[in-house]
Each structure stands twice: as structure tokens, then as C-alpha cells.
N, C-alpha and C. Protein backbone atom coordinates (compact mmCIF):
# COMPACT_ATOMS: atom_id res chain seq x y z
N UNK A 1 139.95 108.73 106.07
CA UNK A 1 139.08 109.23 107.12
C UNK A 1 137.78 108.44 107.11
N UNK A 2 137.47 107.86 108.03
CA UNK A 2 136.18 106.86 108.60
C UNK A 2 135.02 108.08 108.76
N UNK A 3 134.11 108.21 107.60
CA UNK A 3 132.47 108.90 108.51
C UNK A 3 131.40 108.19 108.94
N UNK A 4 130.80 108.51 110.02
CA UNK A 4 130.28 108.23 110.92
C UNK A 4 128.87 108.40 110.36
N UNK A 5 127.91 107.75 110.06
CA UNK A 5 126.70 108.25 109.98
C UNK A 5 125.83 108.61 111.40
N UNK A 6 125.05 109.34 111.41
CA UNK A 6 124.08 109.91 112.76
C UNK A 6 122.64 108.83 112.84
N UNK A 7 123.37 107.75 113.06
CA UNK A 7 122.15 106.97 113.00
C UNK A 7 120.56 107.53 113.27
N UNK A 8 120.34 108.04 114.38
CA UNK A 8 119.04 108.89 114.33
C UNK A 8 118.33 109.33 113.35
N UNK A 9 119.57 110.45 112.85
CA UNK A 9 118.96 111.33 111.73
C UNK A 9 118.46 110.29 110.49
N UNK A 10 119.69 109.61 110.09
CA UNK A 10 119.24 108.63 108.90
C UNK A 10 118.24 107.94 108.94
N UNK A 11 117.77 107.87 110.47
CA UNK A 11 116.80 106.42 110.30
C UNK A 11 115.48 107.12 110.77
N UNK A 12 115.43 108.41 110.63
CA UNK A 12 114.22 109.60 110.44
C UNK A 12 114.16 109.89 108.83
N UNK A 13 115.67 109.91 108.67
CA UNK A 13 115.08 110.32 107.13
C UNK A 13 114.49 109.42 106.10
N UNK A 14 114.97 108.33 106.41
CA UNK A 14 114.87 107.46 105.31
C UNK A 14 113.20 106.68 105.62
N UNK A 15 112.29 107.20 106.52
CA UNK A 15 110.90 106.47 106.01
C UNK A 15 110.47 108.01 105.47
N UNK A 16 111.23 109.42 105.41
CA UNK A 16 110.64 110.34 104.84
C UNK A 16 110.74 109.95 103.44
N UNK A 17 112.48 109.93 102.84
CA UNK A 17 112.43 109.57 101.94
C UNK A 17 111.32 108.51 100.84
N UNK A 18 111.11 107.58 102.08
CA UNK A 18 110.52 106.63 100.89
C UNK A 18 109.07 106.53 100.73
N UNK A 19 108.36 107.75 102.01
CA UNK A 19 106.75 108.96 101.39
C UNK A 19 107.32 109.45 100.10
N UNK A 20 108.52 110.06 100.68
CA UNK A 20 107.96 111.22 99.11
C UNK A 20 108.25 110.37 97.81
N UNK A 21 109.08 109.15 97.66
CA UNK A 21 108.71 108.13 96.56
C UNK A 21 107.29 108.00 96.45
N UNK A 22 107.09 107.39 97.17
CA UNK A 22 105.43 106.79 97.20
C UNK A 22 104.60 108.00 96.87
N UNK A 23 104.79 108.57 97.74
CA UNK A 23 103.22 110.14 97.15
C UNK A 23 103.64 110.31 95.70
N UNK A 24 105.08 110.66 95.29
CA UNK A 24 105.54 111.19 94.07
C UNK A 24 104.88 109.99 92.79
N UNK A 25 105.16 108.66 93.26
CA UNK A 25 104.62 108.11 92.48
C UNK A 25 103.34 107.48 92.11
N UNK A 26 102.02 108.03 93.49
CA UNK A 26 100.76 107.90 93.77
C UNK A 26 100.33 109.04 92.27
N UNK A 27 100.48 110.11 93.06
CA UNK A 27 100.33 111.25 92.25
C UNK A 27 100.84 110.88 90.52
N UNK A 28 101.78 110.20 90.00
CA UNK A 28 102.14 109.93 88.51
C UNK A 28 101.31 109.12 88.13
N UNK A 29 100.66 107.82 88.95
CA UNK A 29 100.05 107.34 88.15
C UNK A 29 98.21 107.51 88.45
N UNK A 30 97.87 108.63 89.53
CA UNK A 30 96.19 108.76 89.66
C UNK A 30 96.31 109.54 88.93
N UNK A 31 97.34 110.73 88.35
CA UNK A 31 97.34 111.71 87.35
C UNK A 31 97.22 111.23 86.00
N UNK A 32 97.81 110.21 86.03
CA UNK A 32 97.78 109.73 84.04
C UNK A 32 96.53 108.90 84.34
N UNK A 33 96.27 108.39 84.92
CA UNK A 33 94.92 107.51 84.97
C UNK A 33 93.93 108.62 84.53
N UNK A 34 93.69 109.29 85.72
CA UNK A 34 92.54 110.65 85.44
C UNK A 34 92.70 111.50 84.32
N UNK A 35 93.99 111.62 83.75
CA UNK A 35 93.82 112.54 82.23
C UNK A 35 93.31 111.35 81.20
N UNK A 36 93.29 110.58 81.18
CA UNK A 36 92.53 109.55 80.31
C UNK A 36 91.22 109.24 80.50
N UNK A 37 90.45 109.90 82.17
CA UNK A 37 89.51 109.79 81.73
C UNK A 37 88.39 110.89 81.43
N UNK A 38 87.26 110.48 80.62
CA UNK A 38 86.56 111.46 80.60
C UNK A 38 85.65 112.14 81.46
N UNK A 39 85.81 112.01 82.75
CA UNK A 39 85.26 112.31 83.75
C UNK A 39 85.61 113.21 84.76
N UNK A 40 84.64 114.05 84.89
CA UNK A 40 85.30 115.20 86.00
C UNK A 40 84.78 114.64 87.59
N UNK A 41 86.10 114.79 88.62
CA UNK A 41 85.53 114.27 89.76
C UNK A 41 86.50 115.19 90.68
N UNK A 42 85.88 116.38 91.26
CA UNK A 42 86.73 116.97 92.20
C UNK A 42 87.66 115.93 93.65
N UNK A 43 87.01 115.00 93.89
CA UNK A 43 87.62 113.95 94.94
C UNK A 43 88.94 113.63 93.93
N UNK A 44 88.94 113.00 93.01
CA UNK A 44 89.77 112.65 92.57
C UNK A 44 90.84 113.68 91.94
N UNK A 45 90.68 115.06 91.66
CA UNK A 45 91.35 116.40 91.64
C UNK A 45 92.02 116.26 92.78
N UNK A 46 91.30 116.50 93.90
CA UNK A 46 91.88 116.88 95.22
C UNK A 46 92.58 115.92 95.69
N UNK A 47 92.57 114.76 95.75
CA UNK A 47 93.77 113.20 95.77
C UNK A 47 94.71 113.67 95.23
N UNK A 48 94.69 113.81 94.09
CA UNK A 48 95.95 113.58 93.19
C UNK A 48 96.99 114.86 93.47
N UNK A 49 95.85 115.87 93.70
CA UNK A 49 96.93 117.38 94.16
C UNK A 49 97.46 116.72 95.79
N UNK A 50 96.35 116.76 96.52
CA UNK A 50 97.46 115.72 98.09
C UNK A 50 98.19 114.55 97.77
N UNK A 51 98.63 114.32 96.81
CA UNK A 51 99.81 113.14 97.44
C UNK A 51 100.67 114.02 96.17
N UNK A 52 100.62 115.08 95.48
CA UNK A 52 101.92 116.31 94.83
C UNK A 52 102.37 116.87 95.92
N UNK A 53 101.49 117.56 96.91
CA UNK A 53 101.56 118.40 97.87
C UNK A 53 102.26 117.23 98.90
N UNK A 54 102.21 116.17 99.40
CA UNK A 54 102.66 115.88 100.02
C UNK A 54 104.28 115.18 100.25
N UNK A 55 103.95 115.03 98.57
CA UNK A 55 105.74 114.50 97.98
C UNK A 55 106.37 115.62 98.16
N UNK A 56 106.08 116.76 97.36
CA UNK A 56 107.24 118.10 97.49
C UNK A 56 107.23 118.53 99.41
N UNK A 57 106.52 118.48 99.82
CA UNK A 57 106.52 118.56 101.78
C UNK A 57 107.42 117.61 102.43
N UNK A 58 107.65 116.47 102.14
CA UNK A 58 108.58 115.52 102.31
C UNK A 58 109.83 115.79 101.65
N UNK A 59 109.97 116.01 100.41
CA UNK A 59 111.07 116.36 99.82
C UNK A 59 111.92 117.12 100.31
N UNK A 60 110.94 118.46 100.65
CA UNK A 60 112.03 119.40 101.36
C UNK A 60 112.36 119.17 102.66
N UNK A 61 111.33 118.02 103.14
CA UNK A 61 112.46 117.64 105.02
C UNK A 61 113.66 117.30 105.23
N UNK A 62 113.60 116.54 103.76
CA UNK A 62 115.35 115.92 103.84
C UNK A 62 116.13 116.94 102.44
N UNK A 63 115.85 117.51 101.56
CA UNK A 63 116.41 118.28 100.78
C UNK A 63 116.21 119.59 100.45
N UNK A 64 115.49 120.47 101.13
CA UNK A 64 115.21 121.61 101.05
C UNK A 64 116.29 122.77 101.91
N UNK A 65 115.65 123.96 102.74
CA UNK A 65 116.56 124.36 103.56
C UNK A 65 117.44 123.41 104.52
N UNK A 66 119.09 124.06 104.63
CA UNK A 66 119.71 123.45 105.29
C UNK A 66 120.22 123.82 106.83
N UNK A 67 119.27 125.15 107.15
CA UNK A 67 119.56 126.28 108.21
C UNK A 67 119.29 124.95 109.46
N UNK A 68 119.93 125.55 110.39
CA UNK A 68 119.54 124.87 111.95
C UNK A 68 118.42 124.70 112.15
N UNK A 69 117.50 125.35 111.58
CA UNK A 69 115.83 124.06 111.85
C UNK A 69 115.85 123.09 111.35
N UNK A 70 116.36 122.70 110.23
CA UNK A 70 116.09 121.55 109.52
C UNK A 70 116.84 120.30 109.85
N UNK A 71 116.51 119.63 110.99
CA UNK A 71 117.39 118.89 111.48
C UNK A 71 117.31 117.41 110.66
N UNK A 72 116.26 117.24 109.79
CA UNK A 72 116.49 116.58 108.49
C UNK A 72 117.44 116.35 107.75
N UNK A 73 118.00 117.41 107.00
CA UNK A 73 118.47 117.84 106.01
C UNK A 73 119.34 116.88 105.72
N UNK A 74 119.77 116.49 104.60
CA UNK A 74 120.63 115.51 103.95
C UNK A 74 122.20 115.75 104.76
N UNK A 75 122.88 116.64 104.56
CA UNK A 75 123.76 117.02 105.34
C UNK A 75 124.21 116.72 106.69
N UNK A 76 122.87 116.53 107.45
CA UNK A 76 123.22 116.54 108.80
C UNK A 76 123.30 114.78 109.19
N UNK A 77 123.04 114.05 108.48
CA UNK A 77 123.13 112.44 108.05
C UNK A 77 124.54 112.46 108.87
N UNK A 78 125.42 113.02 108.71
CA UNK A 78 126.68 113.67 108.97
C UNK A 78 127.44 114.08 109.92
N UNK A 79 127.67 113.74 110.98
CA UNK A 79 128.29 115.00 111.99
C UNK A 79 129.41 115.92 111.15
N UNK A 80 129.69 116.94 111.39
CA UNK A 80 130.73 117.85 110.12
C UNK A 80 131.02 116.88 109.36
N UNK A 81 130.19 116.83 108.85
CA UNK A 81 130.52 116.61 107.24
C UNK A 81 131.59 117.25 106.57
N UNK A 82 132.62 116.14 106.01
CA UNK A 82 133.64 117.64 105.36
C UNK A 82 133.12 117.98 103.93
N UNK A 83 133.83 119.25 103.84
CA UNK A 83 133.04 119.57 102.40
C UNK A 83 133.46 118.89 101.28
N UNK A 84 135.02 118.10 101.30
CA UNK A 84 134.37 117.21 100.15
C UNK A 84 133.67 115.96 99.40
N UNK A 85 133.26 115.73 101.13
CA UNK A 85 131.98 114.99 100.66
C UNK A 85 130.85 115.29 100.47
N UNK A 86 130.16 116.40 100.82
CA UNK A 86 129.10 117.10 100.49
C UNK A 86 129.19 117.26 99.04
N UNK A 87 130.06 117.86 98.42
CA UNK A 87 130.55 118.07 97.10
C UNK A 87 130.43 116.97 96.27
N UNK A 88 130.81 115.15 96.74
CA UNK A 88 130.52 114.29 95.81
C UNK A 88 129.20 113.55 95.86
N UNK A 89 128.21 114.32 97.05
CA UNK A 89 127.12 113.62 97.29
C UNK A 89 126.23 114.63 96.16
N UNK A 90 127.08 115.86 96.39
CA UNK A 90 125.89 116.83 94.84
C UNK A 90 126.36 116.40 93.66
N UNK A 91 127.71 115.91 93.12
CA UNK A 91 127.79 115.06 92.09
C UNK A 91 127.05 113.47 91.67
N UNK A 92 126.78 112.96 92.72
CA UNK A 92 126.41 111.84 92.75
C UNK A 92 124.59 112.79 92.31
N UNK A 93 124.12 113.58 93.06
CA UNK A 93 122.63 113.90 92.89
C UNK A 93 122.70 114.34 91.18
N UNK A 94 123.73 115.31 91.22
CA UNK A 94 123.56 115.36 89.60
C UNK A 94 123.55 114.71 88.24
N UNK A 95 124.56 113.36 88.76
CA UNK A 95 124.60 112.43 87.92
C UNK A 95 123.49 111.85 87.65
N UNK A 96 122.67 111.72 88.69
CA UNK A 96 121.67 110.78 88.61
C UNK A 96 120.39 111.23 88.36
N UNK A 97 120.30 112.86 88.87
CA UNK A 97 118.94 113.25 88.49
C UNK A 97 119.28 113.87 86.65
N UNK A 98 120.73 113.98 86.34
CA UNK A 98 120.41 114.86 84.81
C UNK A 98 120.86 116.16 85.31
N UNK A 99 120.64 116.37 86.29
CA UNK A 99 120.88 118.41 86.46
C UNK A 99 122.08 118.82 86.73
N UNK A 100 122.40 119.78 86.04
CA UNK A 100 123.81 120.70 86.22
C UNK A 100 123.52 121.40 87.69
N UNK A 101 124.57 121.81 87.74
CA UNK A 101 124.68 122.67 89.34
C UNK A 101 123.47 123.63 88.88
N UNK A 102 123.27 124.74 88.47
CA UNK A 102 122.17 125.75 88.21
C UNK A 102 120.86 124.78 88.30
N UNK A 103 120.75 123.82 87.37
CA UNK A 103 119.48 122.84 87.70
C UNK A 103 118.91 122.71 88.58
N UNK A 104 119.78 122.29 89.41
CA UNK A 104 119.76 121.74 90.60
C UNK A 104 119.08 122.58 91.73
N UNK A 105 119.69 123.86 91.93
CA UNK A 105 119.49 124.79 92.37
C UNK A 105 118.62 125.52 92.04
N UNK A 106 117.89 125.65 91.18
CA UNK A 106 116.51 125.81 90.19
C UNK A 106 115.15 124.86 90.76
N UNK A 107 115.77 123.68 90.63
CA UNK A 107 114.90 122.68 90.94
C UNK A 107 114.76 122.92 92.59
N UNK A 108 115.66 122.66 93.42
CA UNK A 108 115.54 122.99 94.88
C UNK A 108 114.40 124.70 95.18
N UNK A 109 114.84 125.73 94.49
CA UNK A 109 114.29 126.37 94.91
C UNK A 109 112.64 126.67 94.55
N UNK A 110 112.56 125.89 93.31
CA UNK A 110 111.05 125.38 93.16
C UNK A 110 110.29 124.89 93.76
N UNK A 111 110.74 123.09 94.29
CA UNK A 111 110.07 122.54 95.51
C UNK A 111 110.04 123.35 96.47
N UNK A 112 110.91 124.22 97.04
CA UNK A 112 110.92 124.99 98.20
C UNK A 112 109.55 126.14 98.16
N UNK A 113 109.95 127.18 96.83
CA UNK A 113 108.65 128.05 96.60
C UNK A 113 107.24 127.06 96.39
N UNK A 114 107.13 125.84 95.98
CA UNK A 114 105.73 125.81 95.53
C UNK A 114 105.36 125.05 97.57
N UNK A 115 106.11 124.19 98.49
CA UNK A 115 105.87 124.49 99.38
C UNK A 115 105.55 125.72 100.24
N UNK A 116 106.29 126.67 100.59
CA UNK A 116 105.65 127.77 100.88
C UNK A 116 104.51 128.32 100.39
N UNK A 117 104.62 128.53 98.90
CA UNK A 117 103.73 128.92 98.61
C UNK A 117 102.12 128.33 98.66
N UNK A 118 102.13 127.08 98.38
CA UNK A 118 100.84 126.55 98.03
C UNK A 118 100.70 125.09 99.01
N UNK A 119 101.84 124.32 99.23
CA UNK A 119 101.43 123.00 99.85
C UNK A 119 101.18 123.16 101.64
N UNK A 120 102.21 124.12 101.93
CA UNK A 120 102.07 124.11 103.23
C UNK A 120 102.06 125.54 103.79
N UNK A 121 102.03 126.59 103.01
CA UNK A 121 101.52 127.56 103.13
C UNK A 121 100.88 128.17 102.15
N UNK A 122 100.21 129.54 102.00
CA UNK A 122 98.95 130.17 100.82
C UNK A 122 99.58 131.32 100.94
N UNK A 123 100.28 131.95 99.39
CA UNK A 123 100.11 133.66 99.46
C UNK A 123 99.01 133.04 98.46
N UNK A 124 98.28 134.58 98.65
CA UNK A 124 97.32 135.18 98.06
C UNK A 124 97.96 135.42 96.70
């Protein structure tokens, strides 16, 4: 069976994808820079939390919820996708990130809560 990629979708996702590299890895290295130094500088606090906040916001465009808003979503790369390729694309994620299925699903619903919660929305 021949799949079809959704050219559109892919070629939306993939300059998301390669923000949330970049912020993810802005944020790793203004963070180890700034814990080395001895200096307190709220500008440089508030940088380093916007490009965390902005990697996990990206993250979840293409890997977070998969409901009919998210016309992102890794999945939809896809027209019906059958499920067992969905199935070797979460093997392929697990192989490569380290995480077991529970991990995984741990980890997803983390980025997801600390978005809601704090990057792109505020509970109290």
C-alpha cells in the first residue's frame, strides 16, 4: 500500500517542528550559560522562560491533542492513516526518544498541562 503524504499539512509542520528545535535548544544553552553566572538579570530570566514556553507551544501543534482542531497534528501528515502505521511511527518515537508507551504518554500529557497551564494559558 502506497501513502500519500498531505503535502500542506507537512510543509506547515515542518517549519513548526524546526521552532520548537531551535527555542528548545535557545532555552538549553541561555539556561546553562545563566546558571553559571553570578548574576541576577530578570531580562535574561524572562528570555530563557520565552523560548521554554515557546518550544513546549510548538511542540504541542504538531504533537499534542489529536481532536479535529488540531489540524497539525502528526497524524494528519496522513490522509487515514492506517493504524499500523501510526503504531510504527510511536515505535519509531519511542525508540528514539528512550520512552516506553506510559512515558510517552506521561511526557505528552506534561507538555500539554504545562501549556495550558502556564505557557499559553494561567490557572491561578
Amino acid at each position: 500500500m502506497e501513502i500519500e503524504i498531505n503535502n500542506d499539512v507537512f510543509c506547515t509542520q515542518w517549519p513548526i517542528v524546526v521552532k520548537f528545535v531551535q527555542s528548545y535548544m535557545y532555552y538549553k544553552v541561555l539556561y546553562n550559560q545563566y546558571s553559571k553566572s553570578e548574576k541576577a538579570s530578570e531580562f535574561w530570566t524572562r528570555t530563557i522562560d520565552a523560548h521554554l514556553q515557546m518550544a513546549v507551544i510548538e511542540w504541542c501543534k504538531v504533537f499534542g491533542c489529536h481532536g479535529d482542531n488540531n489540524q497539525l497534528h502528526w497524524k494528519k501528515t496522513v490522509d487515514d492513516l492506517p493504524k499500523e502505521e501510526i503504531d510504527n511511527f510511536r515505535l519509531m518515537i519511542y525508540k528514539y526518544t528512550g520512552f516506553s508507551d506510559d512515558e510517552w504518554k506521561r511526557y505528552n500529557l506534561d507538555m500539554r498541562t504545562f501549556r495550558d497551564t502556564y505557557a499559553a494559558h494561567f490557572d491561578i
